[in-house]
Protein backbone atom coordinates (compact mmCIF):
# COMPACT_ATOMS: atom_id res chain seq x y z
CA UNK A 1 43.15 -32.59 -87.59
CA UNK A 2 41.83 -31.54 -90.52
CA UNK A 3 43.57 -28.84 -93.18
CA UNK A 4 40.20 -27.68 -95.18
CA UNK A 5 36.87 -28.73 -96.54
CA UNK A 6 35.86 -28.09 -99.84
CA UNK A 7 32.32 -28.34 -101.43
CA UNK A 8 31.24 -28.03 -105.35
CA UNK A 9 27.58 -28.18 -106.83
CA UNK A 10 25.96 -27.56 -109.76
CA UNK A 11 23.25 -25.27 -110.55
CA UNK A 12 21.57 -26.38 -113.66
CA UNK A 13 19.48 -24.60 -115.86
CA UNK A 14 16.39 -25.99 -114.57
CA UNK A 15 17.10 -25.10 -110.92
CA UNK A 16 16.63 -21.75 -109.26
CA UNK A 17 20.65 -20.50 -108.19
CA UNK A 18 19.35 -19.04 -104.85
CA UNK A 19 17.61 -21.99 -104.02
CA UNK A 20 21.20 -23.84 -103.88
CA UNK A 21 22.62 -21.20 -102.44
CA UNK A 22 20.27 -21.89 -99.46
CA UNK A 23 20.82 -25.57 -99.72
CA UNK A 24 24.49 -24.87 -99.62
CA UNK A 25 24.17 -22.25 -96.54
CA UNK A 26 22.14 -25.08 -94.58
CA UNK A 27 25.56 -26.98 -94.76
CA UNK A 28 27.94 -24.02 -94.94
CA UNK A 29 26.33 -21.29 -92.66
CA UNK A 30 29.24 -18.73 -93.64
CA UNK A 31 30.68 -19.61 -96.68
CA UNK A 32 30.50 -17.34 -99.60
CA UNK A 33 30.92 -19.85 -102.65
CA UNK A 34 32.69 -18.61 -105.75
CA UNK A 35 30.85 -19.00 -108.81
CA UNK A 36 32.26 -20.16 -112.19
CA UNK A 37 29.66 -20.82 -115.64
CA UNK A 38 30.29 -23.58 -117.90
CA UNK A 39 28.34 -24.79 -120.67
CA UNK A 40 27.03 -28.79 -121.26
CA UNK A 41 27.58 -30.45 -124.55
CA UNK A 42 24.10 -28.76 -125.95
CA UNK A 43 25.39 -25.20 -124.48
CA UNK A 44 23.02 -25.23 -121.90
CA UNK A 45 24.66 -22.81 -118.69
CA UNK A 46 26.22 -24.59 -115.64
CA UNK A 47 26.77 -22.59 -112.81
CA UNK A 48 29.01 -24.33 -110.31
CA UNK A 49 29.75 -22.99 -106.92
CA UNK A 50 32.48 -23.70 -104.98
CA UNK A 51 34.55 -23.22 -101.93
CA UNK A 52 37.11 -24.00 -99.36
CA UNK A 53 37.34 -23.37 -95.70
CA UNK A 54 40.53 -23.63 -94.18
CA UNK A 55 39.65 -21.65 -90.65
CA UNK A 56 40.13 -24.42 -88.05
CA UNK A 57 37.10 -23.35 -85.95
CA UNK A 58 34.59 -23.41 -89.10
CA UNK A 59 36.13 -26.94 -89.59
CA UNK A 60 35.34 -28.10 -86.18
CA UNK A 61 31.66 -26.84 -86.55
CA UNK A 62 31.36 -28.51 -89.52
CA UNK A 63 32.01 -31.54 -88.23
CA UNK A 64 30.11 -31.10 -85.55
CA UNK A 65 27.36 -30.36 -87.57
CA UNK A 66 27.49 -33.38 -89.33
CA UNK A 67 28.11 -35.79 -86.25
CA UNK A 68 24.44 -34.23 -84.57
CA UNK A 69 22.61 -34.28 -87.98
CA UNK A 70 23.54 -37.17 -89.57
CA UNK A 71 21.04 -40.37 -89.91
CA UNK A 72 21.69 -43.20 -87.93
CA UNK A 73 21.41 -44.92 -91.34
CA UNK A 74 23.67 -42.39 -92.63
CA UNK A 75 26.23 -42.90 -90.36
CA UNK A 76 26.27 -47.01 -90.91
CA UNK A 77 27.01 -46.18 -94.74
CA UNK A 78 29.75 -44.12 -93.80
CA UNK A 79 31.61 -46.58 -91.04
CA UNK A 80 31.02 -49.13 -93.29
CA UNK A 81 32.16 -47.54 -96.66
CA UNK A 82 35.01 -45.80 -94.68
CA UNK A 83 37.55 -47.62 -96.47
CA UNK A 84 36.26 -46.54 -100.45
CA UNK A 85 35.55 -43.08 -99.55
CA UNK A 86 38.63 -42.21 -97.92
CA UNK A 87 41.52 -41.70 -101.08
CA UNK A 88 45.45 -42.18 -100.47
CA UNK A 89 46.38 -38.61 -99.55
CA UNK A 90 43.42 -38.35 -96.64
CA UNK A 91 40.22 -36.78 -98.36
CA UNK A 92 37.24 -38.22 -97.05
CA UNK A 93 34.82 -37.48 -100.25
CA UNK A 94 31.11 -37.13 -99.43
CA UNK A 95 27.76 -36.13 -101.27
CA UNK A 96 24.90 -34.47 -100.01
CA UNK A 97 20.91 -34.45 -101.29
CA UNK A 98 20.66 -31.02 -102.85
CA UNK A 99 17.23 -30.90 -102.77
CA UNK A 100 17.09 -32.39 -99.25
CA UNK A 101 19.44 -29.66 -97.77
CA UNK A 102 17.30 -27.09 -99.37
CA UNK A 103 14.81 -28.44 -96.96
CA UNK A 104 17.12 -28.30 -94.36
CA UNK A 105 17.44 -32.12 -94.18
CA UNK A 106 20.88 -33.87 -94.25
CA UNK A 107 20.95 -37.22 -96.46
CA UNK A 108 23.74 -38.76 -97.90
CA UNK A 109 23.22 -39.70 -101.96
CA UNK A 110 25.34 -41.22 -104.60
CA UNK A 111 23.31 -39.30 -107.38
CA UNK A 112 25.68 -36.65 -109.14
CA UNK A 113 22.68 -33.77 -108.48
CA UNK A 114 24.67 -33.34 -105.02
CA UNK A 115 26.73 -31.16 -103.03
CA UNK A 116 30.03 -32.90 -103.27
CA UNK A 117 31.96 -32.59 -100.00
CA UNK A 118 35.57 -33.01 -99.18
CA UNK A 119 37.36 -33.12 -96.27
CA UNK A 120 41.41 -33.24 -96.06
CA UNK A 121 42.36 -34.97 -93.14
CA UNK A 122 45.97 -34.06 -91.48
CA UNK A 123 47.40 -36.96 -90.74
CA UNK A 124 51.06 -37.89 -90.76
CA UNK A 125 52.70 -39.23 -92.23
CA UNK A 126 49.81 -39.10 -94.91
CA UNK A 127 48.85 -41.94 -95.79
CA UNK A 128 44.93 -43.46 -95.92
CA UNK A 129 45.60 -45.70 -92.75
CA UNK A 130 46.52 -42.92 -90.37
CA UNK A 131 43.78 -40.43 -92.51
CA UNK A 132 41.12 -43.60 -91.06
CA UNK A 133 42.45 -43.62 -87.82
CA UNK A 134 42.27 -39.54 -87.43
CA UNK A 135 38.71 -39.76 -89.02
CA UNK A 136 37.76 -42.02 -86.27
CA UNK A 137 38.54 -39.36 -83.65
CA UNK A 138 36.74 -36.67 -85.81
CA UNK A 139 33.71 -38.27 -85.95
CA UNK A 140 31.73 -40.05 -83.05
CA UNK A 141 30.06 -42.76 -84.96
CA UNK A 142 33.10 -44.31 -86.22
């Protein structure tokens, strides 16, 4: 039900690159994230840390994950933005406090300073209707 989930972030000059680490690892217990470093239009370093799991049972506890931790609040803004965050081939694009996971804390944010989350839904034939409908099933708050 779902092919992978993918996360990026950005470590910024100003932030410690372990720390996100951590904050990634409270999201992504086993993932490993690959590291590329980019410069801003002053040529300050960007780190930014990425990766993609495509094992079906670190998918599952993913979602799993995010179905116990969520916020009641949390899950509201996701049913009822369902429809905007959800694109035409099935990824279901979600961002994460950075700062707040570092604390172990999961809170959804629109800021940029995030973990960006996404998650490919199999659905078929693709399209963002079925994608919805399979999302539904993935996630009990829906």
């Amino acid at each position: 039900m779902i092919h992978n989930i993918s996360y990026r972030t950005f470590v910024y000059g100003t932030e410690d690159e372990e720390k996100v680490i951590t904050a990634i690892s409270y999201l992504f217990s086993n993932s490993l994230p690959e590291k590329s470093i980019n410069e801003d239009h002053f040529g300050n370093k960007i780190i930014v840390l990425t990766d993609k799991i495509t094992k079906k049972r670190t998918n599952k506890d993913i979602i799993a994950f995010l179905n116990e931790n969520l916020s009641e609040e949390d899950k509201n803004t996701i049913k009822n933005e369902l429809n905007r965050r959800m694109d035409d081939k099935g990824n279901l694009f979600l961002r994460f406090d950075k700062q707040l996971a570092f604390d172990e804390k999961l809170k959804l944010t629109y800021s940029g300073n995030a973990i960006h989350i996404r998650i490919k839904i199999a659905s078929y034939p693709v399209s963002k209707e079925n994608a919805i409908e399979v999302a539904k099933k993935l996630f009990n708050f829906l």
